[in-house]
Protein backbone atom coordinates (compact mmCIF):
# COMPACT_ATOMS: atom_id res chain seq x y z
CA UNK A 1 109.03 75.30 80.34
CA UNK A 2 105.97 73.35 80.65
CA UNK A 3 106.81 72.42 84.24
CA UNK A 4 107.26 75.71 85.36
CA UNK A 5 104.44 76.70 83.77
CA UNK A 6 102.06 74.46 85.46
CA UNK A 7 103.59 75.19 88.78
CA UNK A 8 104.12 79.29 88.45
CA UNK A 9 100.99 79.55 86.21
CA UNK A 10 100.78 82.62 83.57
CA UNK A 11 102.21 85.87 85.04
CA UNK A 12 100.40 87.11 82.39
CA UNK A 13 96.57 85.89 83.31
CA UNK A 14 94.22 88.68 83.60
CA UNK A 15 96.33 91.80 81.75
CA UNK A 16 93.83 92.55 79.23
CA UNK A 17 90.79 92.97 82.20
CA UNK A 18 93.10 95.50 83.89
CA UNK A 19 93.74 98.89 82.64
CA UNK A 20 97.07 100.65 83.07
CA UNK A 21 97.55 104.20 83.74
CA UNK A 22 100.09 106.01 81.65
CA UNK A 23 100.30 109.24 84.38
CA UNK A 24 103.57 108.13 85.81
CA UNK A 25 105.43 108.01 82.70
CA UNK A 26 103.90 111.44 81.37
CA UNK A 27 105.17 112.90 84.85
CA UNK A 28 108.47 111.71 84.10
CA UNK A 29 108.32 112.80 80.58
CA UNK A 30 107.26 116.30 81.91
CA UNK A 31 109.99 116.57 84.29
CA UNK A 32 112.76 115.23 82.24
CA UNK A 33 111.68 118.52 79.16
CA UNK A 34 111.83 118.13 75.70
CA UNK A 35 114.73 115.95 74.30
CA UNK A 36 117.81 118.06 73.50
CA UNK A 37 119.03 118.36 69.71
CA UNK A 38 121.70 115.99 68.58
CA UNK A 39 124.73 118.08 68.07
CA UNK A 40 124.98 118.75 64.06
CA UNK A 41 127.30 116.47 61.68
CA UNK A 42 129.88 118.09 60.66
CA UNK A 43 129.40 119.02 56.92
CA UNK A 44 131.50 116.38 54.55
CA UNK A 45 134.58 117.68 52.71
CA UNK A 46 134.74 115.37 49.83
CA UNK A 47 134.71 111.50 49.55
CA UNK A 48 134.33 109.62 53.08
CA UNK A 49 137.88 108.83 55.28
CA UNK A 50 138.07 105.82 56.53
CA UNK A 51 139.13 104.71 60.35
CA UNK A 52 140.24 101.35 59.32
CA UNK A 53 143.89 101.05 58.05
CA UNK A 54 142.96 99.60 54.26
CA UNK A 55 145.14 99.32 51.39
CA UNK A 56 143.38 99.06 47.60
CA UNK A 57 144.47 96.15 45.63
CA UNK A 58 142.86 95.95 42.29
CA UNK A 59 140.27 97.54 40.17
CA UNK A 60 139.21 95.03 37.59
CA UNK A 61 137.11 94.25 35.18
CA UNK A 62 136.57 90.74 36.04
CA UNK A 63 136.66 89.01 39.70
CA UNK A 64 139.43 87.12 38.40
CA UNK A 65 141.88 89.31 37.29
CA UNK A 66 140.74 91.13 40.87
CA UNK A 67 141.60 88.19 42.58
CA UNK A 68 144.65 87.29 40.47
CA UNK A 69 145.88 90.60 41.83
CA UNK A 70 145.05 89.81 45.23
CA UNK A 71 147.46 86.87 44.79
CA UNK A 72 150.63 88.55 43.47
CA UNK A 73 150.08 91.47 46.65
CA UNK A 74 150.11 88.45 48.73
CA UNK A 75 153.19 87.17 46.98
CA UNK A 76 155.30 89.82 47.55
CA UNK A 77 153.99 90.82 51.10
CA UNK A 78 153.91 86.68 52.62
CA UNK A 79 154.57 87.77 56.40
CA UNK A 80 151.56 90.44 56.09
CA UNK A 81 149.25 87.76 54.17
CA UNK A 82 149.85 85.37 57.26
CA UNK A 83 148.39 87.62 59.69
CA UNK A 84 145.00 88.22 57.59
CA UNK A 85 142.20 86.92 58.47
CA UNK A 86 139.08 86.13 55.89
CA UNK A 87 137.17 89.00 56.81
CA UNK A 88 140.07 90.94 56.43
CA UNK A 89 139.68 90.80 52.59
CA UNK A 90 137.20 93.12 50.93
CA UNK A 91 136.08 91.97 47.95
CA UNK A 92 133.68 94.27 46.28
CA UNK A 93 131.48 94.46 43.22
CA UNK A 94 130.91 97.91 42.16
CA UNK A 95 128.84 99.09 39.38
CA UNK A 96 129.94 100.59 36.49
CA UNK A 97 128.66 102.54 33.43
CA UNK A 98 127.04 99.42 32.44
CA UNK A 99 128.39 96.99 34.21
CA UNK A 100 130.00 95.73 37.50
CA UNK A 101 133.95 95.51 38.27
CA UNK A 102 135.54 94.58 40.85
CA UNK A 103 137.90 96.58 44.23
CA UNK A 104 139.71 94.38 46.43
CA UNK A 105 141.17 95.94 49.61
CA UNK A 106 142.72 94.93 52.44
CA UNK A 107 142.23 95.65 55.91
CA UNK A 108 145.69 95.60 57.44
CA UNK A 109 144.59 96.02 61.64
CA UNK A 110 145.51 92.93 62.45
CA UNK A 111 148.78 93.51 61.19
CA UNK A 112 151.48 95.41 63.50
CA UNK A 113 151.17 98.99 62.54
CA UNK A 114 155.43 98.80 61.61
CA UNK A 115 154.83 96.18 59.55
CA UNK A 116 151.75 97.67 57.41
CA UNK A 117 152.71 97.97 53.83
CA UNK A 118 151.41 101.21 52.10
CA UNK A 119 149.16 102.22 49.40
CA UNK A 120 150.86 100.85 46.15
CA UNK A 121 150.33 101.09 42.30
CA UNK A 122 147.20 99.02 41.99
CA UNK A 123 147.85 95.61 40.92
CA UNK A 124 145.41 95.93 38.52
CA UNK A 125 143.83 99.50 37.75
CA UNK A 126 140.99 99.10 35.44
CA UNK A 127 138.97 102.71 34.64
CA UNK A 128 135.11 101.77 34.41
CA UNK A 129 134.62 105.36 34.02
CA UNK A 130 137.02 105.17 30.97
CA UNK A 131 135.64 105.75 27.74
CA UNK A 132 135.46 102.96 24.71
């Protein structure tokens, strides 16, 4: 950079002693009108769908027993746990009452859509909303 500095100079030398004119783009602001409204969301209808094919795991108290979890699904689905990758794996610290627990879901889109095992019985389903 130095070298083509010294030999193109600053293409920047001089910009503060000129002053701009701002007519052209207010003529194109004019002609173009106000900005149109962005269509309205659609309202939502209960808790938030998602696009990505995800299974749940566990709910658990503890990142280990979420984990531990994680480790029998894998057990008893080993050609599906071969095609995930690490970001596949959401591991997820929620907050409870008054304290954090643990989802673990999986992301299954890099697994063949035939192949895609379906929601289960939660490996481990701990209630955080559960009373003492």
């Amino acid at each position: 950079m130095p070298d083509r500095y010294a030999e193109a100079g600053d293409p920047w030398a001089g910009m503060d002693e000129r002053a701009g004119s701002l007519d052209a783009l207010l003529e194109l602001a004019e002609a173009q009108g106000p900005r149109p409204d962005r269509p309205a969301a659609p309202p939502m209808q209960g808790r938030r769908q998602s696009v990505m094919p995800l299974v749940e795991i566990a709910r658990a108290a503890t990142r280990d027993e979420a984990m531990a979890g994680l480790e029998r699904w894998k057990a008893r689905h080993p050609e599906v746990a071969r095609l995930l990758r690490p970001a596949d794996v959401l591991v997820d610290s929620m907050r409870g009452r008054s304290s954090t627990w643990t989802r673990i879901r999986v992301n299954l889109r890099h697994v063949p859509e035939p192949d895609r095992p379906g929601q289960e019985p939660l490996e481990v389903d701990y209630d955080p909303w559960a009373g003492p």
